[in-house]
C-alpha atoms as a PDB file:
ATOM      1  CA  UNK A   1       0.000   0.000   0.000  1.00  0.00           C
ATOM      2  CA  UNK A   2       1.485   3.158  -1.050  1.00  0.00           C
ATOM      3  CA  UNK A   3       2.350   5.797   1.749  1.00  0.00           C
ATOM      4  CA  UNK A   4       1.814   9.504   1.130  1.00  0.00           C
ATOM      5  CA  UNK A   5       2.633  12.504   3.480  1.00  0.00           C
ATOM      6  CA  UNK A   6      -0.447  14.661   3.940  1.00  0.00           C
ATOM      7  CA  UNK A   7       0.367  17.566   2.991  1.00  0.00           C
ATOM      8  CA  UNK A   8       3.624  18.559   3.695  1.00  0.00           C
ATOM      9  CA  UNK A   9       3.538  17.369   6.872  1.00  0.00           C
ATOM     10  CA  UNK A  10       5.290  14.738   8.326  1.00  0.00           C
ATOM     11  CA  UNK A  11       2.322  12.864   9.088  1.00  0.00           C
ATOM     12  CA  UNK A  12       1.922   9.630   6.427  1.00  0.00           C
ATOM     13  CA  UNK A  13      -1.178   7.813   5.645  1.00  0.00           C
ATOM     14  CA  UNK A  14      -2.058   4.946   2.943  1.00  0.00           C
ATOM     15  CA  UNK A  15      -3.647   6.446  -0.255  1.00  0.00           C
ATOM     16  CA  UNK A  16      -6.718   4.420   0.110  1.00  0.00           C
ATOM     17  CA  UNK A  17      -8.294   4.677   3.988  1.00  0.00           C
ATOM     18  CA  UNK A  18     -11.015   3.509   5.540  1.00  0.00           C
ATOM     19  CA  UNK A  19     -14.120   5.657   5.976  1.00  0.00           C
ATOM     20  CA  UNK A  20     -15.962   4.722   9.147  1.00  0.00           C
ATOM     21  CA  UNK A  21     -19.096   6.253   8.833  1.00  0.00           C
ATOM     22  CA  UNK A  22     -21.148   3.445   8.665  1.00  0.00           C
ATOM     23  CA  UNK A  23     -20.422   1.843  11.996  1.00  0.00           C
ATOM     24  CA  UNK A  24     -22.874   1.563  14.421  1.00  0.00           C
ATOM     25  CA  UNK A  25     -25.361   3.293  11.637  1.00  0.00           C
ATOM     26  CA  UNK A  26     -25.714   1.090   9.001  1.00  0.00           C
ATOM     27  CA  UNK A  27     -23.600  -1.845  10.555  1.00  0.00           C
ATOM     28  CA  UNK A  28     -23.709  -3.314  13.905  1.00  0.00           C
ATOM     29  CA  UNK A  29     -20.594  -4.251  15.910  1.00  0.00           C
ATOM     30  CA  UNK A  30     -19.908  -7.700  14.444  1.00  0.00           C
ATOM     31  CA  UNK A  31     -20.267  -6.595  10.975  1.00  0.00           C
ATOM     32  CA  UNK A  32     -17.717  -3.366  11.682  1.00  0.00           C
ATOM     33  CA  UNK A  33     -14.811  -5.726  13.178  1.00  0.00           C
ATOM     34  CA  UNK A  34     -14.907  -7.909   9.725  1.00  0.00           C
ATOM     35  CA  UNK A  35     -14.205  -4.160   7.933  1.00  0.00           C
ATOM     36  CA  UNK A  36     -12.034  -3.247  10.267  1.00  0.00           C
ATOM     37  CA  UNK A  37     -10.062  -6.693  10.362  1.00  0.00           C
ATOM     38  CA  UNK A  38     -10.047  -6.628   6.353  1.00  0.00           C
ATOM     39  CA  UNK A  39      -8.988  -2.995   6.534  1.00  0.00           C
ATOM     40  CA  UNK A  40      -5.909  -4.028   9.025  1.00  0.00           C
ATOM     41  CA  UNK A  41      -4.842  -6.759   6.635  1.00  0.00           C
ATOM     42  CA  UNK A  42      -5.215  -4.981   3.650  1.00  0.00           C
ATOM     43  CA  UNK A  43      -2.548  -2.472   5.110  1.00  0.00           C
ATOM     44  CA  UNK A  44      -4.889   0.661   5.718  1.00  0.00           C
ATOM     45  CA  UNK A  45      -3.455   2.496   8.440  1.00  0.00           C
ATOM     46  CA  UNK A  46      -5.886   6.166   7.567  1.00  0.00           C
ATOM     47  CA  UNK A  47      -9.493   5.250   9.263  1.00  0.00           C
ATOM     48  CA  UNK A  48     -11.502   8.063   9.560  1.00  0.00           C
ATOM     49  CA  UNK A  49     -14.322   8.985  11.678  1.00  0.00           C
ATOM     50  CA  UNK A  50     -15.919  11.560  13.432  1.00  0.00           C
ATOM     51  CA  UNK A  51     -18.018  11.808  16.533  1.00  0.00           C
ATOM     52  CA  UNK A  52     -21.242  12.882  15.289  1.00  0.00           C
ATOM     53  CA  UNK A  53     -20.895   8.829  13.380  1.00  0.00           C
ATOM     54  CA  UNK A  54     -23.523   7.382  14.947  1.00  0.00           C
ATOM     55  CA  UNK A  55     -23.489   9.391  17.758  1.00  0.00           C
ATOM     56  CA  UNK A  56     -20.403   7.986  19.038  1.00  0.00           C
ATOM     57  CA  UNK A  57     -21.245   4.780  17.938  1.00  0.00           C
ATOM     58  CA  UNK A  58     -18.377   4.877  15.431  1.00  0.00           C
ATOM     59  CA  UNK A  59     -15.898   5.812  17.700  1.00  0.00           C
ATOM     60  CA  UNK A  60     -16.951   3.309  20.516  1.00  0.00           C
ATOM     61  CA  UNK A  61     -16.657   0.298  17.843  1.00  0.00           C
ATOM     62  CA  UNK A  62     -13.276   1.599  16.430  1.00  0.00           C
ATOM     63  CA  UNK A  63     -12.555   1.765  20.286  1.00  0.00           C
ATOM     64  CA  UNK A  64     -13.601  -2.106  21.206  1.00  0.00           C
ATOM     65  CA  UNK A  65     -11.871  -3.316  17.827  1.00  0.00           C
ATOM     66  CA  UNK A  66      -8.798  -1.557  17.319  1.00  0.00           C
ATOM     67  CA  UNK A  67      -6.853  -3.063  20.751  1.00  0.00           C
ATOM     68  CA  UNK A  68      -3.203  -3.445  20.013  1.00  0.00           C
ATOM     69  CA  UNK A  69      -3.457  -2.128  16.248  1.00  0.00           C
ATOM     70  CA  UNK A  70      -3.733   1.335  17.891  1.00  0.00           C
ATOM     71  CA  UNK A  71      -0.638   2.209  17.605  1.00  0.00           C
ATOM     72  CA  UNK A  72      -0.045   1.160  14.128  1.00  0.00           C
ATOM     73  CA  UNK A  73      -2.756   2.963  12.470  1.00  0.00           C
ATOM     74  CA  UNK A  74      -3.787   6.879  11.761  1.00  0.00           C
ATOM     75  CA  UNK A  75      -6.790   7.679  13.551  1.00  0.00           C
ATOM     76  CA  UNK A  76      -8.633  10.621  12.619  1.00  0.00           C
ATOM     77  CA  UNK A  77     -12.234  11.910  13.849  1.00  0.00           C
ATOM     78  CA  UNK A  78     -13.664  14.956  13.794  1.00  0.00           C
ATOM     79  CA  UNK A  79     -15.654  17.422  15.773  1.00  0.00           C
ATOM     80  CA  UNK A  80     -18.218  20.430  15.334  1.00  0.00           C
ATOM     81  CA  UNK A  81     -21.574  19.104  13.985  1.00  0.00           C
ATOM     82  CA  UNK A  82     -24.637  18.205  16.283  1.00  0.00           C
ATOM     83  CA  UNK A  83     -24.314  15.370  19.054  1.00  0.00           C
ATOM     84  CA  UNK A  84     -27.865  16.713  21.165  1.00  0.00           C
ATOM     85  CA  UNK A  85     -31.270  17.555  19.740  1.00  0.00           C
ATOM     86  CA  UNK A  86     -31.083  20.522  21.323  1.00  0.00           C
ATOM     87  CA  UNK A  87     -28.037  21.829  19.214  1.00  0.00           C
ATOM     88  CA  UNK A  88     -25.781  22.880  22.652  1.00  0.00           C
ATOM     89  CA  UNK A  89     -23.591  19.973  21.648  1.00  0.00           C
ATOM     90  CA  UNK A  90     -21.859  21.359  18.746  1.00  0.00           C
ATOM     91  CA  UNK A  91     -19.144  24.200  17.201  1.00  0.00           C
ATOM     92  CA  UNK A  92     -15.771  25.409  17.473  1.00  0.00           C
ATOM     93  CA  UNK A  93     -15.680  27.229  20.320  1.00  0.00           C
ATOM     94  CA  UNK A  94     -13.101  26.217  23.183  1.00  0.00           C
ATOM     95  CA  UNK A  95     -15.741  25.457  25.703  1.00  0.00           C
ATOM     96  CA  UNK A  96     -17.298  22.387  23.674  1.00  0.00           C
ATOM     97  CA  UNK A  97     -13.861  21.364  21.959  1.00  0.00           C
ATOM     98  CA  UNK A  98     -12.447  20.252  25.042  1.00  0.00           C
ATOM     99  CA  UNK A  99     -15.392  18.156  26.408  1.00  0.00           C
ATOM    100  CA  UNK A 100     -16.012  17.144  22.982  1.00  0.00           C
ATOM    101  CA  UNK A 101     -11.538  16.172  22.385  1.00  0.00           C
ATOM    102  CA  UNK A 102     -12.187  14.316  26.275  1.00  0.00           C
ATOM    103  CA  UNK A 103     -14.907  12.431  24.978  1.00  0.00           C
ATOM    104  CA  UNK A 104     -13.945  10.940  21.507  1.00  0.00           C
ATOM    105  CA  UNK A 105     -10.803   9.766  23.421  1.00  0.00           C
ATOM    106  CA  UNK A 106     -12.792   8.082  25.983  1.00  0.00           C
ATOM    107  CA  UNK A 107     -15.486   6.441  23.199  1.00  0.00           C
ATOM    108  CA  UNK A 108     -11.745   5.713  21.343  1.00  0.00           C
ATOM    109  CA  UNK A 109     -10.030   4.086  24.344  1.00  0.00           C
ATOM    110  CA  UNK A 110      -6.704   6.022  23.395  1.00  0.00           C
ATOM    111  CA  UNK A 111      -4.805   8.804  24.776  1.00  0.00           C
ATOM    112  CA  UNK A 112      -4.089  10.841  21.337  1.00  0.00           C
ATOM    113  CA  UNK A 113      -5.912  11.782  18.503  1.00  0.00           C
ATOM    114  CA  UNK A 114      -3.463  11.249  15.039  1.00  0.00           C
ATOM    115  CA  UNK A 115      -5.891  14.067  13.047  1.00  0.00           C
ATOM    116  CA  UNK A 116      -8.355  16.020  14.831  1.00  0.00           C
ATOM    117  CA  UNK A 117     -10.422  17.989  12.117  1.00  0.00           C
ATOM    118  CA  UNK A 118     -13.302  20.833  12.408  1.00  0.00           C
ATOM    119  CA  UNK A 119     -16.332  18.987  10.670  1.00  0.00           C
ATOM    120  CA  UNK A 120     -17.622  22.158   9.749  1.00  0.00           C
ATOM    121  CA  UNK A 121     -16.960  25.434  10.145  1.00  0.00           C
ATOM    122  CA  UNK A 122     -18.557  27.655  12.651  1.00  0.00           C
ATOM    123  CA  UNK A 123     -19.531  31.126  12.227  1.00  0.00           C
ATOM    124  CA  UNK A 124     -20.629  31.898  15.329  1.00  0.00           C
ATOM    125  CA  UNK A 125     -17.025  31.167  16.806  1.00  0.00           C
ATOM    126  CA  UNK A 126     -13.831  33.142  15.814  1.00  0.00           C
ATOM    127  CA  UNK A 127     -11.762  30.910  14.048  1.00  0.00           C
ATOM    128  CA  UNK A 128      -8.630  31.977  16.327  1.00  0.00           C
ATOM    129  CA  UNK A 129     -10.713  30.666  19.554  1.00  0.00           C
ATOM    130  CA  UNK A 130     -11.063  27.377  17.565  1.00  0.00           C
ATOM    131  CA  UNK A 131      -7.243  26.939  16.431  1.00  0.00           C
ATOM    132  CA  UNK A 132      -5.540  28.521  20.423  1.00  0.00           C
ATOM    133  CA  UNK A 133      -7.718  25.496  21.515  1.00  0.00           C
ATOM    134  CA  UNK A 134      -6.615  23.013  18.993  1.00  0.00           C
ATOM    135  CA  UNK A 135      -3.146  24.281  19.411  1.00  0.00           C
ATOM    136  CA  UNK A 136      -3.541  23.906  23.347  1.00  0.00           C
ATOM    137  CA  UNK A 137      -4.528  19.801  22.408  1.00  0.00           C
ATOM    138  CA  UNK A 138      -1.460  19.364  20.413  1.00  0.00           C
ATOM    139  CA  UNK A 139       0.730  20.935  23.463  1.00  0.00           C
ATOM    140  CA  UNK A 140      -1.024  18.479  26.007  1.00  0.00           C
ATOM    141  CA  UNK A 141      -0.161  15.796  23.818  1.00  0.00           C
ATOM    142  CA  UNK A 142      -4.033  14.481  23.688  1.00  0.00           C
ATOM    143  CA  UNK A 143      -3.815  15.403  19.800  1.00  0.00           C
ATOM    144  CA  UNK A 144      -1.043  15.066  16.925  1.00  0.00           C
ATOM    145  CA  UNK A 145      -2.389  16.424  14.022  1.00  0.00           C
ATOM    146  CA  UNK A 146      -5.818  19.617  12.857  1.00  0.00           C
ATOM    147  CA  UNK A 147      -7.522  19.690  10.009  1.00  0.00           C
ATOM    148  CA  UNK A 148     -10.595  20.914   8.765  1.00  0.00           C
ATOM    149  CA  UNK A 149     -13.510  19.728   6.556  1.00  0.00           C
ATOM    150  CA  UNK A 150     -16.338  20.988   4.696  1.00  0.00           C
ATOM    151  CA  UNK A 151     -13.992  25.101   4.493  1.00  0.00           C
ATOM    152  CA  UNK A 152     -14.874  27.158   1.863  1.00  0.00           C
ATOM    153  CA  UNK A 153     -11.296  28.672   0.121  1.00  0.00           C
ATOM    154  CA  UNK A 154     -11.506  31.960   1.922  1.00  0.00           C
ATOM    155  CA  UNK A 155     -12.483  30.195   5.034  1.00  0.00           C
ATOM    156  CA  UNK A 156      -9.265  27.932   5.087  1.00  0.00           C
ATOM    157  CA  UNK A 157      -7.051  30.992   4.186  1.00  0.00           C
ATOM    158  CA  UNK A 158      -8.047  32.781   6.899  1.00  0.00           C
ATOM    159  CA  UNK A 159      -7.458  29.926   9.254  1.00  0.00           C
ATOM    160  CA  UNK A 160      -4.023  29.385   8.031  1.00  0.00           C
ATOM    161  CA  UNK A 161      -3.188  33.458   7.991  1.00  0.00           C
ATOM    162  CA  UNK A 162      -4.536  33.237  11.812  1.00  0.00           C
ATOM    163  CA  UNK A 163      -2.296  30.184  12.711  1.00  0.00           C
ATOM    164  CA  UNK A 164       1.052  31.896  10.979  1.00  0.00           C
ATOM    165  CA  UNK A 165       0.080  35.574  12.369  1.00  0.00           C
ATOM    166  CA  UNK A 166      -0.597  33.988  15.960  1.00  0.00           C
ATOM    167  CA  UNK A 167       2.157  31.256  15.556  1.00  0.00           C
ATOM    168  CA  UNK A 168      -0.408  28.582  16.078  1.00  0.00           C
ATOM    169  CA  UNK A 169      -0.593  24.880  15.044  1.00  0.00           C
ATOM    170  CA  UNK A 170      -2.198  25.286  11.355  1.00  0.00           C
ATOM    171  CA  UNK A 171      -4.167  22.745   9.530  1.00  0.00           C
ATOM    172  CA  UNK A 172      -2.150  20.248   7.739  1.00  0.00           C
ATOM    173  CA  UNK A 173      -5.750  18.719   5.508  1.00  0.00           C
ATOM    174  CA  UNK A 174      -8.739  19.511   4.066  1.00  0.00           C
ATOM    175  CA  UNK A 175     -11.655  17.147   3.787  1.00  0.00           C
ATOM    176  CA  UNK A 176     -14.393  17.761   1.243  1.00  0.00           C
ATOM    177  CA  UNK A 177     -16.241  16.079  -1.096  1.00  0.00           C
ATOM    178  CA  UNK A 178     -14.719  15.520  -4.856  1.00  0.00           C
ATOM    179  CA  UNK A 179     -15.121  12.630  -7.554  1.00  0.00           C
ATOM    180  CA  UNK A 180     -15.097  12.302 -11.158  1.00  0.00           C
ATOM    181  CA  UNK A 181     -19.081  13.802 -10.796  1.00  0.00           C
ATOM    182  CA  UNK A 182     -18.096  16.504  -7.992  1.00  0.00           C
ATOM    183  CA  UNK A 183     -15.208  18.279  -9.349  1.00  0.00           C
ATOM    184  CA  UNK A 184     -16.084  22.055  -7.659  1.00  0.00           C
ATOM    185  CA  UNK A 185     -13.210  22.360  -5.852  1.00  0.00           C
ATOM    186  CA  UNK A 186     -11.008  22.650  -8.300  1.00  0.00           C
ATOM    187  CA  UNK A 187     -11.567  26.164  -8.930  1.00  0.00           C
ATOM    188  CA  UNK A 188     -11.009  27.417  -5.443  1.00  0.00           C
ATOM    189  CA  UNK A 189     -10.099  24.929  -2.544  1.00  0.00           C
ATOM    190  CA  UNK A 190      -7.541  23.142  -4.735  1.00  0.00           C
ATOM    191  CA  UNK A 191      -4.934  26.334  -5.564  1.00  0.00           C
ATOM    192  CA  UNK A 192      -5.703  27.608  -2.305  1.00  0.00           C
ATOM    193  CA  UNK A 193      -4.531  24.270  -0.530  1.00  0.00           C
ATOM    194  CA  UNK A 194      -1.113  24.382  -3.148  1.00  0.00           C
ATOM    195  CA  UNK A 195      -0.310  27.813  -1.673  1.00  0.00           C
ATOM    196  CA  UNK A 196      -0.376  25.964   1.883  1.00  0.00           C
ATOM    197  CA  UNK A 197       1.241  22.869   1.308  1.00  0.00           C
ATOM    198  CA  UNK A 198      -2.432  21.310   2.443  1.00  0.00           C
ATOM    199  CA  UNK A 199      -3.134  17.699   2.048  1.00  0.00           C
ATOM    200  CA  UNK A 200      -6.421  17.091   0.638  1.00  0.00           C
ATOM    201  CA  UNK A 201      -8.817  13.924   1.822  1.00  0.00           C
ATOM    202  CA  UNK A 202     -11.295  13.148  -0.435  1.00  0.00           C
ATOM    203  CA  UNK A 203     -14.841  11.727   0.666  1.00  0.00           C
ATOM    204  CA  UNK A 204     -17.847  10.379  -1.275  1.00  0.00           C
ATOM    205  CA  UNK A 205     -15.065   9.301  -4.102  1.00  0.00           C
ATOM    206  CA  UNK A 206     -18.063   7.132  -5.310  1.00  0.00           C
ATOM    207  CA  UNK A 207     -20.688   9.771  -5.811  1.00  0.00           C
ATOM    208  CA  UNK A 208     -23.047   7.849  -3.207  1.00  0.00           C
ATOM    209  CA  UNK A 209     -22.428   4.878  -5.681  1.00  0.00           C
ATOM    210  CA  UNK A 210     -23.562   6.414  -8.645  1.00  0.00           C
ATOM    211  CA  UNK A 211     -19.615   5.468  -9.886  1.00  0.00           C
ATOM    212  CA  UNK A 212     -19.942   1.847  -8.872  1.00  0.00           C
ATOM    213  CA  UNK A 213     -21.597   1.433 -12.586  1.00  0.00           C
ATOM    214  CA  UNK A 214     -24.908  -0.703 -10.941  1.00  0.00           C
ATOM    215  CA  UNK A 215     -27.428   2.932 -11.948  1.00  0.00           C
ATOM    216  CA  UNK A 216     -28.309   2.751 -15.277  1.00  0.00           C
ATOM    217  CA  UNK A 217     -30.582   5.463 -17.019  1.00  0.00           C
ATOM    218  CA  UNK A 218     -34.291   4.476 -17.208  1.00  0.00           C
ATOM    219  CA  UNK A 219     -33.553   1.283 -15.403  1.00  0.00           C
ATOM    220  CA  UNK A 220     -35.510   0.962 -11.935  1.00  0.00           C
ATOM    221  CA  UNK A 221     -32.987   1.781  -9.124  1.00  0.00           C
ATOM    222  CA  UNK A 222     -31.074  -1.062  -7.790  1.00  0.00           C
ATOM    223  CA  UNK A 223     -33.673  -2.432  -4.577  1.00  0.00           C
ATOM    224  CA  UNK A 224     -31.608  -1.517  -1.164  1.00  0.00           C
ATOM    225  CA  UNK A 225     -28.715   0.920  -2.529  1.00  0.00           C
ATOM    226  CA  UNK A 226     -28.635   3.969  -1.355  1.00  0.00           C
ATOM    227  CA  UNK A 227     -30.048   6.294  -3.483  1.00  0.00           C
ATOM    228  CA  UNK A 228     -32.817   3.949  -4.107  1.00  0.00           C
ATOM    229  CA  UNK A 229     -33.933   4.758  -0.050  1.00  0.00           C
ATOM    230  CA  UNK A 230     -32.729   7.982   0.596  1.00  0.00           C
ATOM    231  CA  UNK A 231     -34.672  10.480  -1.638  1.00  0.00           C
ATOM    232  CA  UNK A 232     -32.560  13.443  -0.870  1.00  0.00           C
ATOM    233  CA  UNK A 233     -29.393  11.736  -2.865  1.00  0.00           C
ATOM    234  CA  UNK A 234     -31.686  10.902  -5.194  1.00  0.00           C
ATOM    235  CA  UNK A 235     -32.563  14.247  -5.728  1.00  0.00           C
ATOM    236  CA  UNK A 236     -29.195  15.455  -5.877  1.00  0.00           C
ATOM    237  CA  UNK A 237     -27.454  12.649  -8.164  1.00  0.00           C
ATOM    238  CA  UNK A 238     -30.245  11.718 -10.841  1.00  0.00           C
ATOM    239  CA  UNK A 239     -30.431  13.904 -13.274  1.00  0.00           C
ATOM    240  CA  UNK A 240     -29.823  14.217 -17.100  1.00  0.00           C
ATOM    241  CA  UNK A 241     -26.514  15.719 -16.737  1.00  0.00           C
ATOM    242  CA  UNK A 242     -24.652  12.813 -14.340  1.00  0.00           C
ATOM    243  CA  UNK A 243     -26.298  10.245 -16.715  1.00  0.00           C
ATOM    244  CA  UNK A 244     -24.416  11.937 -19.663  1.00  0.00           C
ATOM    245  CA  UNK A 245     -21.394  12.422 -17.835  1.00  0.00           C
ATOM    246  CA  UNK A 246     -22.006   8.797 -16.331  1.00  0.00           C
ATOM    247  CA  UNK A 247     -22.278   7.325 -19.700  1.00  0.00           C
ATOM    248  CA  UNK A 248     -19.376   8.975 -21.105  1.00  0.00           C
ATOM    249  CA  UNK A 249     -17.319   7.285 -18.584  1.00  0.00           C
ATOM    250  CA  UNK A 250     -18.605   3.684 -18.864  1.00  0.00           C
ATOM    251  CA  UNK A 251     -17.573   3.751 -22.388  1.00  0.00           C
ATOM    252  CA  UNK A 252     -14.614   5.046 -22.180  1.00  0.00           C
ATOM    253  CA  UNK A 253     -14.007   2.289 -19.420  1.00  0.00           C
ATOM    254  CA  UNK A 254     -15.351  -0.072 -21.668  1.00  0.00           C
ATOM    255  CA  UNK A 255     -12.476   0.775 -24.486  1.00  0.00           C
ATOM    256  CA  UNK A 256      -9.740   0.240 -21.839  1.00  0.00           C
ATOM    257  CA  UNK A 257     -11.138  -3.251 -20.440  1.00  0.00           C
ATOM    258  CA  UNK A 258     -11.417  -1.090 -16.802  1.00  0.00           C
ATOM    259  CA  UNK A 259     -14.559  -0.521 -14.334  1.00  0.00           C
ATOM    260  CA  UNK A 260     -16.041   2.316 -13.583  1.00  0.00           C
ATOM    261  CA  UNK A 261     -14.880   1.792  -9.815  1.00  0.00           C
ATOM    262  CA  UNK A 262     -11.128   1.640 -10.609  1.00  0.00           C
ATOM    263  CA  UNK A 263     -11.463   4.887 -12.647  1.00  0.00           C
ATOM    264  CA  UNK A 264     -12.993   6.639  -9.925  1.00  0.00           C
ATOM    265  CA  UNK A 265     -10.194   5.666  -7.537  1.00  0.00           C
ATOM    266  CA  UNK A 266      -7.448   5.816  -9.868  1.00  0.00           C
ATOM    267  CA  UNK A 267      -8.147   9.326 -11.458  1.00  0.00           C
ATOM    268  CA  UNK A 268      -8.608  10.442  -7.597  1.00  0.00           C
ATOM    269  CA  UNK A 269      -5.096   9.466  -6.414  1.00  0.00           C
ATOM    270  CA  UNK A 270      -3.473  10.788  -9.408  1.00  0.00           C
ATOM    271  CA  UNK A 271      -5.186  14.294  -8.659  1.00  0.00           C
ATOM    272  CA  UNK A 272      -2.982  16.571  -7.097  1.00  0.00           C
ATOM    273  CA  UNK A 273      -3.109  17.241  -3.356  1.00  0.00           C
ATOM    274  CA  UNK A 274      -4.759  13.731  -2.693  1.00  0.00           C
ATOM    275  CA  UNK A 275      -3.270  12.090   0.102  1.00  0.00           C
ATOM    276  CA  UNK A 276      -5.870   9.626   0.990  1.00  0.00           C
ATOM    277  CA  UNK A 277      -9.099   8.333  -0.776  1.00  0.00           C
ATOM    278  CA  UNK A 278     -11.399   7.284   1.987  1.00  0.00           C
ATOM    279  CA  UNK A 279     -14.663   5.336   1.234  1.00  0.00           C
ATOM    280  CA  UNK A 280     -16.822   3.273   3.541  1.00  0.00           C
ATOM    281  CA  UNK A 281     -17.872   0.031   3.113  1.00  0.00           C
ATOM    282  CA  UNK A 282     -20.069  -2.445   4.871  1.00  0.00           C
ATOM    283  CA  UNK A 283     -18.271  -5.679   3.932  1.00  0.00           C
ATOM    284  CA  UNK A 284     -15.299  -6.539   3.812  1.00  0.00           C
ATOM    285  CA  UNK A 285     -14.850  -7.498   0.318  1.00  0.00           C
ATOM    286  CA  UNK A 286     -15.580  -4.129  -0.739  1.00  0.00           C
ATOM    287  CA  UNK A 287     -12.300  -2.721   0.298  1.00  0.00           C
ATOM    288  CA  UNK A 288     -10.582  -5.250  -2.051  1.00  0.00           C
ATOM    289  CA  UNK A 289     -12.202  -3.699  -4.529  1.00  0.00           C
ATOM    290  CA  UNK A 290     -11.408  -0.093  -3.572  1.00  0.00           C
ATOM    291  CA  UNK A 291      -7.394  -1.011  -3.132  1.00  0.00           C
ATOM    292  CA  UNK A 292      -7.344  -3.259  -6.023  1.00  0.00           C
ATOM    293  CA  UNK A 293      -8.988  -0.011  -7.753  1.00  0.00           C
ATOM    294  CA  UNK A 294      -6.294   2.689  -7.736  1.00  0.00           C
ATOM    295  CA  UNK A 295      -3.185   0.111  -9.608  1.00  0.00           C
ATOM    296  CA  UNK A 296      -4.891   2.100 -13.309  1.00  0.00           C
ATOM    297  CA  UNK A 297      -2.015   4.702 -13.861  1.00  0.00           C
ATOM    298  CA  UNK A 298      -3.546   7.565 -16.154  1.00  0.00           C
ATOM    299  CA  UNK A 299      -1.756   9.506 -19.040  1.00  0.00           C
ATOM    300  CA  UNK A 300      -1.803  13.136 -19.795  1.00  0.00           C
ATOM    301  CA  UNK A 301      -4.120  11.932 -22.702  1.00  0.00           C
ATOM    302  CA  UNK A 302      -6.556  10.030 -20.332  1.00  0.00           C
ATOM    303  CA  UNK A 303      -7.002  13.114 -17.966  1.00  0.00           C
ATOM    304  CA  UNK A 304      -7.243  15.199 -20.736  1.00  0.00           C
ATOM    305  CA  UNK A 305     -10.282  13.063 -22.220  1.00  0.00           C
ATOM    306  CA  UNK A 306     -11.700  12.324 -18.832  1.00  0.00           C
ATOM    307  CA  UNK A 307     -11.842  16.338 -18.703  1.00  0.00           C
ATOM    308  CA  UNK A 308     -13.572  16.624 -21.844  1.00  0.00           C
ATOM    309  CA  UNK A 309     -16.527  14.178 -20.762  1.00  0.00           C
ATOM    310  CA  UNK A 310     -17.051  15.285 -17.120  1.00  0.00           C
ATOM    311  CA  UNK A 311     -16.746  18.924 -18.365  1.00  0.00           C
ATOM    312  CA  UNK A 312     -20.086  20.813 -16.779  1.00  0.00           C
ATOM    313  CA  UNK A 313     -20.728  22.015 -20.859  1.00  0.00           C
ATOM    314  CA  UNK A 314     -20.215  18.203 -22.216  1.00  0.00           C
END
């Protein structure tokens, strides 16, 4: 498995990880320590959760499973979004960030956190309260590594202008959504993050399995996926433009005896920036398909037709 340093940081991870949203959501406890187990074997040493996952289920299974392979592994979560209906559980401001930094490590059983990222950002907190705290964490030991997820370019340029200005631990990653269907960031987050020597860690790299190749156009949804039963990605994936640009991309697939799935993960960790794919999966034969997916080395040429067909005017 091929290490990468995120960023330019010293901190390495494996350019596919493990996304761990699914455990304790759409997996119980039995059916997380087979993907975890796989994961382990496999080599993956970036597993990535958050504590909002469940509600802490995430981090209590990665907690009960992980045991000795602690210490050989990059463990990331995150903080920020809603743990309480009543929305007091949540933010960047110091107050929550140390109960919340306390209680990941408890639900984690381990004493440091390798990446701690921001899940969101918060407007109602100034972004320097947020980083003197996170910088406080990395003093104390209790975390390694900050990162954020979900910044808008100007957002992540002022965080890293307040860390330099205030000589503060900066962020060494961004985390935001980006496929072959989801290419926004390019225009923005991408440059911005080359400026900073930022690592970027892609999520969704499957579209919500619209690149997995089993949605077809005018063809009933696939019973169980999850588009099929959650209407809101339905909403937001189906429409005549992802079928072109979907189409487009299973031929050309088709011409190169490749899946859909290995282009998705190889044209990701060619992109610059990448450090680590992450995608989730609910059995463990799923992540042979996502490490077995990134061996397709791209040309110039292939990047430059890939453009052509997932190009918003195509």
């Amino acid at each position: 498995m091929e290490l990468r340093n995120l960023g330019k940081s010293g901190l390495k991870v494996t350019a596919v990880g493990l996304g761990c949203n699914n455990f304790g959501h759409r997996i119980d406890l039995a059916a997380s320590r087979k993907v975890i187990s796989k994961a382990l074997d496999l080599g993956i040493t970036l597993f990535d959760t958050a504590d909002v996952y469940g509600k802490g289920a995430s981090e209590e299974i990665l907690g009960q499973c992980l045991g000795e392979h602690r210490k050989d592994i990059v463990l990331a979560t995150k903080f920020g979004q809603e743990m309480d209906a009543a929305g007091t559980l949540q933010g960047g401001s110091r107050r929550y960030l140390m109960s919340a930094v306390e209680a990941s490590l408890k639900r984690l059983k381990t004493d440091w956190i390798d990446l701690y990222q921001i899940h969101r950002p918060d407007p109602s907190t100034p972004i320097e309260e947020t980083l003197r705290a996170l910088d406080d964490l990395i003093r104390q030991g209790k975390v390694r590594y900050v990162g954020c997820s979900k910044f808008a370019a100007w957002q992540m340029v002022e965080a890293q202008w307040t860390s330099r200005h205030h000589d503060l631990a900066a962020f060494v990653s961004c985390q935001d959504e980006y496929s072959l269907l989801k290419r926004g960031l390019e225009s923005s987050l991408s440059p911005a993050m080359q400026a900073y020597g930022m690592g970027l860690i892609p999520y969704a790299p499957l579209a919500s399995g619209l690149l997995t190749g089993k949605y077809k156009r005018d063809v009933p949804l696939p019973a169980g996926a999850r588009i099929t039963k959650d209407k809101r990605l339905a909403e937001r994936w189906i429409s005549d433009g992802n079928w072109t640009m979907l189409e487009g991309l299973e031929a050309y697939c088709r011409r190169r005896g490749h899946s859909l799935l290995e282009l998705a993960f190889s044209w990701l960790v060619s992109r610059p920036q990448v450090a680590s794919v992450i995608a989730g999966a609910t059995e463990p034969e799923q992540l042979d398909l996502n490490v077995g997916a990134m061996n397709w080395t791209l040309s110039p040429d292939d990047h430059a037709e890939i453009d052509r067909i997932t190009s918003p005017e195509h």
